[in-house]
C-alpha atoms as a PDB file:
ATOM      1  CA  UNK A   1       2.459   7.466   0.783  1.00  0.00           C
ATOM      2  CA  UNK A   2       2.513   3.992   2.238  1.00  0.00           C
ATOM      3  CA  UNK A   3       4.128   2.721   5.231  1.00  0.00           C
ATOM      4  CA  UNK A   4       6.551  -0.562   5.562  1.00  0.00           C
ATOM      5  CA  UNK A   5       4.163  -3.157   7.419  1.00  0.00           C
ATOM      6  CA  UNK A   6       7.686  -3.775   9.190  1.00  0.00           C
ATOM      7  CA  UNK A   7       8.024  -0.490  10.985  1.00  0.00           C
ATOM      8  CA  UNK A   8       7.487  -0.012  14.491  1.00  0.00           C
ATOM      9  CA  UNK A   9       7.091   3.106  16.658  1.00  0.00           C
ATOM     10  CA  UNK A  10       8.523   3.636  19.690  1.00  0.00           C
ATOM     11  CA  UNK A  11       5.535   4.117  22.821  1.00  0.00           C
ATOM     12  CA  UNK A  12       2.744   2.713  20.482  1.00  0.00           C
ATOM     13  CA  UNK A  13       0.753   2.689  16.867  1.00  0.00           C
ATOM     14  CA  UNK A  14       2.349   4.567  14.609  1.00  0.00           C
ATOM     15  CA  UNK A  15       1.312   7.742  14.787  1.00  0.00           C
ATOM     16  CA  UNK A  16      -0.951   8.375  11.403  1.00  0.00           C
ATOM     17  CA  UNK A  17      -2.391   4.876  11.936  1.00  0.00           C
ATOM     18  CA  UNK A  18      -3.947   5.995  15.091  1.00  0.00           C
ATOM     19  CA  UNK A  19      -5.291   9.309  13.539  1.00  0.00           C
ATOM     20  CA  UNK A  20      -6.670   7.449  10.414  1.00  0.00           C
ATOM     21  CA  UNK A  21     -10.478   7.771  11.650  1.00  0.00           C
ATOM     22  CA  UNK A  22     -10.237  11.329  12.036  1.00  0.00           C
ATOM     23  CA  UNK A  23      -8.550  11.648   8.367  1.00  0.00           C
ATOM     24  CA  UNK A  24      -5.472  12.714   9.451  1.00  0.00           C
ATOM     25  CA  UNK A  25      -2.686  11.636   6.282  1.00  0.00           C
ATOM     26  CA  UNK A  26       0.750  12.614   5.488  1.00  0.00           C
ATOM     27  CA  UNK A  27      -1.095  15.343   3.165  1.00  0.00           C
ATOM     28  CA  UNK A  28      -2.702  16.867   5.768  1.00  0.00           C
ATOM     29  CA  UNK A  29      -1.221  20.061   6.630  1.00  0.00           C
ATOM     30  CA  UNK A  30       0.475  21.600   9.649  1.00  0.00           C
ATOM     31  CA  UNK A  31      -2.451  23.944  10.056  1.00  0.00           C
ATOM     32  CA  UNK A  32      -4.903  21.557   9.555  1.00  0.00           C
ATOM     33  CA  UNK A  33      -3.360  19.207  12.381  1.00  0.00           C
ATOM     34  CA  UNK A  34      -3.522  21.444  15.076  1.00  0.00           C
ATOM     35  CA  UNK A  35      -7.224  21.460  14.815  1.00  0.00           C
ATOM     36  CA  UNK A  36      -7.079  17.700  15.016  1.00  0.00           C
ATOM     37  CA  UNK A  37      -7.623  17.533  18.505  1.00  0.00           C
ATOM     38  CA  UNK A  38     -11.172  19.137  18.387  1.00  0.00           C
ATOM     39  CA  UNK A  39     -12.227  16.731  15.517  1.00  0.00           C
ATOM     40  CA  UNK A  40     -11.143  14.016  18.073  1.00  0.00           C
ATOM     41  CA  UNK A  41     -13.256  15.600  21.548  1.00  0.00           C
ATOM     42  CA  UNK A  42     -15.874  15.751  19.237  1.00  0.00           C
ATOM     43  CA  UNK A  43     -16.234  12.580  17.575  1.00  0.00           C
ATOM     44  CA  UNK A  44     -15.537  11.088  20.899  1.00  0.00           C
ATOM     45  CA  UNK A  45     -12.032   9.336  20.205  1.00  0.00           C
ATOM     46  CA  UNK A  46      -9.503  10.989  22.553  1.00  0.00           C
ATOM     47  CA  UNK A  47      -7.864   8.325  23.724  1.00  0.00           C
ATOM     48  CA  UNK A  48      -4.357   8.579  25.521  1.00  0.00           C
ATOM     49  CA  UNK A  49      -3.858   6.567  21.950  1.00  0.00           C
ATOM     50  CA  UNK A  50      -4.635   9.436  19.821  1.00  0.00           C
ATOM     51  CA  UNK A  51      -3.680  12.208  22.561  1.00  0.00           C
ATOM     52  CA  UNK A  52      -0.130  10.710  21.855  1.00  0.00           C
ATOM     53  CA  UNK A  53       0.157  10.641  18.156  1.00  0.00           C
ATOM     54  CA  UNK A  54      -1.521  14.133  17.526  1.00  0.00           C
ATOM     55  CA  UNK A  55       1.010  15.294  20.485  1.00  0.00           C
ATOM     56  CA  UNK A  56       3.886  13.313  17.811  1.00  0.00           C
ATOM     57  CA  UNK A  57       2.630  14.352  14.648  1.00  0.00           C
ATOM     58  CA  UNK A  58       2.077  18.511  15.761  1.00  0.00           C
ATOM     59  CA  UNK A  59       5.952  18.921  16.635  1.00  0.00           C
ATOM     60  CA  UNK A  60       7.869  19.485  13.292  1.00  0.00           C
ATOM     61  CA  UNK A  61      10.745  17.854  14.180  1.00  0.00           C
ATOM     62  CA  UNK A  62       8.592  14.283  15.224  1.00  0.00           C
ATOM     63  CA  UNK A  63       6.414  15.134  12.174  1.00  0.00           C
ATOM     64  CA  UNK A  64       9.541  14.664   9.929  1.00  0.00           C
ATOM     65  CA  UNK A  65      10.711  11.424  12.171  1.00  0.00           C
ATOM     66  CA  UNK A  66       7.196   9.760  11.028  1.00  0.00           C
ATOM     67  CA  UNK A  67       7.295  10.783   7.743  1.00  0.00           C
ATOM     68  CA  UNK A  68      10.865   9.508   6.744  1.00  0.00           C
ATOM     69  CA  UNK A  69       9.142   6.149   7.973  1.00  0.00           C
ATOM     70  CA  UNK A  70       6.952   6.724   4.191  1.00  0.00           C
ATOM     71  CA  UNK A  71       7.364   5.869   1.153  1.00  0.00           C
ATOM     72  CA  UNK A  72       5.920   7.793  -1.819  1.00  0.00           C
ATOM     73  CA  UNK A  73       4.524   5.478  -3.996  1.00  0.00           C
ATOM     74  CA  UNK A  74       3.047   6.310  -7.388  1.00  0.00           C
ATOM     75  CA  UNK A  75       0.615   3.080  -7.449  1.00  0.00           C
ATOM     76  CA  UNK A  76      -1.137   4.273 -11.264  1.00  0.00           C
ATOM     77  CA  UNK A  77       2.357   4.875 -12.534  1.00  0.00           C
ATOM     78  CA  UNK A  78       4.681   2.396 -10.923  1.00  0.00           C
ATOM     79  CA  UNK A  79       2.138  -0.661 -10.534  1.00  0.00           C
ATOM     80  CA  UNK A  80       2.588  -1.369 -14.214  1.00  0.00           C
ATOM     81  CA  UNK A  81       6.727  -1.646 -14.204  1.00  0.00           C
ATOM     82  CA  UNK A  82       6.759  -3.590 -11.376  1.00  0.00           C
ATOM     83  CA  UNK A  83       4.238  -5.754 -12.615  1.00  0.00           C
ATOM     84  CA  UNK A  84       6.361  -6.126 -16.218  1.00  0.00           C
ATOM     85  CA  UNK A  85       9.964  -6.468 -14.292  1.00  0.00           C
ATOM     86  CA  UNK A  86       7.821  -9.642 -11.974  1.00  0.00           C
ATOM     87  CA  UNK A  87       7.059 -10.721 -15.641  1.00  0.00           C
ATOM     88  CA  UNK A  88      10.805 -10.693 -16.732  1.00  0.00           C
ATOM     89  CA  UNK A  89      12.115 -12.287 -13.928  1.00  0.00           C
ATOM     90  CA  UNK A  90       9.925 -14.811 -14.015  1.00  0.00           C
ATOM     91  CA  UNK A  91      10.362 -15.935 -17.674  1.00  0.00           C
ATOM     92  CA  UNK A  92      13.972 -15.522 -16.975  1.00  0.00           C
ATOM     93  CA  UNK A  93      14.334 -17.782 -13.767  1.00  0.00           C
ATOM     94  CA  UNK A  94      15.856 -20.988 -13.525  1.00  0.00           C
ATOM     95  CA  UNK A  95      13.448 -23.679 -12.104  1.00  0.00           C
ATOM     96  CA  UNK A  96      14.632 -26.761 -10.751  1.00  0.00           C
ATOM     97  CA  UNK A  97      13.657 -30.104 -12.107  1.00  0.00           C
ATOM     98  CA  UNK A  98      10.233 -31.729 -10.256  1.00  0.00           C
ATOM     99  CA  UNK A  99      11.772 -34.691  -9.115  1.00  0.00           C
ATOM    100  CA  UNK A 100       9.456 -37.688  -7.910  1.00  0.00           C
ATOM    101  CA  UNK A 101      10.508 -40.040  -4.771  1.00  0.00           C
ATOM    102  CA  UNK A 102       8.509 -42.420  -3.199  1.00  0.00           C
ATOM    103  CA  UNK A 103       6.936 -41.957  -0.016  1.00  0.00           C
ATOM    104  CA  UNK A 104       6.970 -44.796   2.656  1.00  0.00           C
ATOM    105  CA  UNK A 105       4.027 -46.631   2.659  1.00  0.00           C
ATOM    106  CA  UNK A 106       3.332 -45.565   6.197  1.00  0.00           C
ATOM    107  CA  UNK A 107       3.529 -41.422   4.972  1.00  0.00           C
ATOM    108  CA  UNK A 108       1.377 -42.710   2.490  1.00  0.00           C
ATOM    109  CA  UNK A 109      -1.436 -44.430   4.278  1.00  0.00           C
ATOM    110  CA  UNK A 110      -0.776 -41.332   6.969  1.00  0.00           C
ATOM    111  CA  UNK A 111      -1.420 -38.706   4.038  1.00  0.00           C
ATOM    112  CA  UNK A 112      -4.623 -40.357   2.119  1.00  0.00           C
ATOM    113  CA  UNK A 113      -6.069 -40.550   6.145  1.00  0.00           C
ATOM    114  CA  UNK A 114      -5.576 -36.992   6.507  1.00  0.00           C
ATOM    115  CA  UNK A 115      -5.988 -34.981   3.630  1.00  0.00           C
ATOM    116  CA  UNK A 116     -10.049 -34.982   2.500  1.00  0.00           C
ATOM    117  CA  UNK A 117     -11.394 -32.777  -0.085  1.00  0.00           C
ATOM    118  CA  UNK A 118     -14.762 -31.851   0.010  1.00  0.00           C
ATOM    119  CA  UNK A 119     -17.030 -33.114  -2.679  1.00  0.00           C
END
């Protein structure tokens, strides 16, 4: 499952990004999560941060919240389809003529001053 880079959280990270150290997914089970919070004393990363999504992600209901945040994405299986329909489009798209104008000779004195290539 992947999150939208676009999706905020209200009162901080997201609540699986701040549990990614301690493994802590959207495949990680309920039981599994309550114990989350001694993998975190232990490994030293209890942070109000982390207090704050395990308190999130432990309540069913907020648990649910984060999770219809996800997408489930097949990358092996929908990669390839996505890649081909890209393909389609892009054979099928209209581009627009290159059209040449030229520059003023002051843009063009500007330009060759500051664009250098390294040799």
């Amino acid at each position: 499952m992947i999150k939208d880079p676009s999706t905020g959280w209200d009162g901080g990270p997201f609540p699986y990004d701040a549990l990614v150290d301690v493994g802590v997914t959207p495949r990680t089970s309920h039981a599994d999560l309550q114990d989350v919070s001694f993998e975190l004393l232990a490994r030293r990363l209890m942070t109000p941060v982390t207090q704050q999504a395990w308190d999130e992600l432990r309540v069913v209901r907020r648990r649910m919240v984060a999770e219809l945040l996800l997408y489930d994405v097949d990358l092996e299986s929908d990669a390839p389809a996505a890649e081909a329909a890209l393909d389609r489009a892009l054979a099928t798209a209209e581009r627009p003529e290159a059209t040449a104008f030229p520059l003023p000779e002051e843009t063009a004195r500007l330009l060759d001053a500051l664009i250098t290539f390294d040799t």
